[in-house]
Protein backbone atom coordinates (compact mmCIF):
# COMPACT_ATOMS: atom_id res chain seq x y z
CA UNK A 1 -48.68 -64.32 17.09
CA UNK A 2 -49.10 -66.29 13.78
CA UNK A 3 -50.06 -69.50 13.12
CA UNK A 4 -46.59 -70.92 12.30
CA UNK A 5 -44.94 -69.94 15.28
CA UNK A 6 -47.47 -70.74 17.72
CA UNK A 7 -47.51 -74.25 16.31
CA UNK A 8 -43.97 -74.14 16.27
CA UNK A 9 -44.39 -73.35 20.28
CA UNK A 10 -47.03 -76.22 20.39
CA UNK A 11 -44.46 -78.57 19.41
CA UNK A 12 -41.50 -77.84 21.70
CA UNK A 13 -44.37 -78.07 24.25
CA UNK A 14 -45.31 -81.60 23.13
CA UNK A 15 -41.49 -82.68 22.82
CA UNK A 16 -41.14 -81.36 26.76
CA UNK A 17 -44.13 -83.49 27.74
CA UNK A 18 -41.93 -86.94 26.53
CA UNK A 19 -43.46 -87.11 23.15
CA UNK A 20 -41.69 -88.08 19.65
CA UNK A 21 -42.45 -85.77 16.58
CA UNK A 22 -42.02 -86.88 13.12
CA UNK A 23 -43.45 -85.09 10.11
CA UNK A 24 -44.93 -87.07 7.25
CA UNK A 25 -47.05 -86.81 4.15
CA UNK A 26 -50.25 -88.72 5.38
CA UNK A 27 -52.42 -87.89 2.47
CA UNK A 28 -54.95 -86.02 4.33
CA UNK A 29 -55.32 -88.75 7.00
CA UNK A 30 -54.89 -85.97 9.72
CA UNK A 31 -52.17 -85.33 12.18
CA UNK A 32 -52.78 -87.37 15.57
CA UNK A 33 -50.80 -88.89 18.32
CA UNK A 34 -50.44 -92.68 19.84
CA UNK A 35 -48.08 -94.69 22.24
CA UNK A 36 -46.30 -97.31 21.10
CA UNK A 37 -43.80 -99.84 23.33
CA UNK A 38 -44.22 -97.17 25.88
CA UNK A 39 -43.31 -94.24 23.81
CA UNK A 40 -45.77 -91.68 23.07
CA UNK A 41 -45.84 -90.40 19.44
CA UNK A 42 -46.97 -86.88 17.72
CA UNK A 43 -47.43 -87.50 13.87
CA UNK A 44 -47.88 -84.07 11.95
CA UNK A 45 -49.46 -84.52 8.56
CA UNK A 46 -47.75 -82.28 6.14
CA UNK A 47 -51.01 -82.44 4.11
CA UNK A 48 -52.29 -80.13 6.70
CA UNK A 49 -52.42 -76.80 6.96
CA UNK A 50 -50.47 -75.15 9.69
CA UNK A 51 -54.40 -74.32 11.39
CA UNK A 52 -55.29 -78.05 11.20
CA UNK A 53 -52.13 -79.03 12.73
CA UNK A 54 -52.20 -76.63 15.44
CA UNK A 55 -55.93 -77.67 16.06
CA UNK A 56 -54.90 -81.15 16.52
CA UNK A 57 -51.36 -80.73 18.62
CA UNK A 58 -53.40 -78.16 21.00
CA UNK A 59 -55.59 -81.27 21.62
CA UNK A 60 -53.06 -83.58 22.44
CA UNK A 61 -51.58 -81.24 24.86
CA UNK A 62 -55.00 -80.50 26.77
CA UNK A 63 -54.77 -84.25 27.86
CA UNK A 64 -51.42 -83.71 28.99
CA UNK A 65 -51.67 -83.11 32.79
CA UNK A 66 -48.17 -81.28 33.23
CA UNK A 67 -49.11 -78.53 30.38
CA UNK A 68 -50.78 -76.67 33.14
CA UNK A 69 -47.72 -75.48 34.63
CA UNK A 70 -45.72 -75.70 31.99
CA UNK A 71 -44.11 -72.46 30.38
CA UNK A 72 -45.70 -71.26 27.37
CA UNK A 73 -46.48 -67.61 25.64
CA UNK A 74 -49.55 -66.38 26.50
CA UNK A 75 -50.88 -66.47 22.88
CA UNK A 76 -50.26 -70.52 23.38
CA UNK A 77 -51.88 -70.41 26.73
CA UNK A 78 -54.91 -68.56 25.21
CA UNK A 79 -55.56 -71.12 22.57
CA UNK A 80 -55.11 -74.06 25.32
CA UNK A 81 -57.26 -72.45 27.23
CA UNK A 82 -55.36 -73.20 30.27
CA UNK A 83 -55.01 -71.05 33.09
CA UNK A 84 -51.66 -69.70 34.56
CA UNK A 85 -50.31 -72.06 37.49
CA UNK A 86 -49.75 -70.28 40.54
């Protein structure tokens, strides 16, 4: 599976585990999540290449604790790292 479409995958993942995407030029200052007033946020910098961003979305998801079970492709599982839930 490419790059694109498994961080594609990544995302919808994120968006299922309650967080908001937005996509902005950040100049290099690297894609990374928060929580503010009780929302949780996923900011993609579009100064990244689709690699980075993957890198850094697949690391807000391992600290998710419902990504586990959550339905995925097994190329998306493999780079998580998580196991299948049975």
């Amino acid at each position: 599976m490419h790059t694109v479409e498994l961080l594609e995958e990544a995302i919808e993942l994120v968006e299922r585990a309650g967080f908001k995407v937005r996509s902005e030029w950040l100049a290099g200052r690297g894609t990374g999540w928060c929580e503010l007033k009780g929302q949780k946020w996923l900011f993609l910098d579009l100064s990244e290449t689709p690699r980075e961003q993957l890198e850094r979305v697949t690391q807000c998801l391992r600290g998710q604790p419902q990504v586990t079970s959550a339905s995925m492709s097994a190329p998306l599982r493999g780079v998580l790292d998580v196991r299948k839930a049975a």
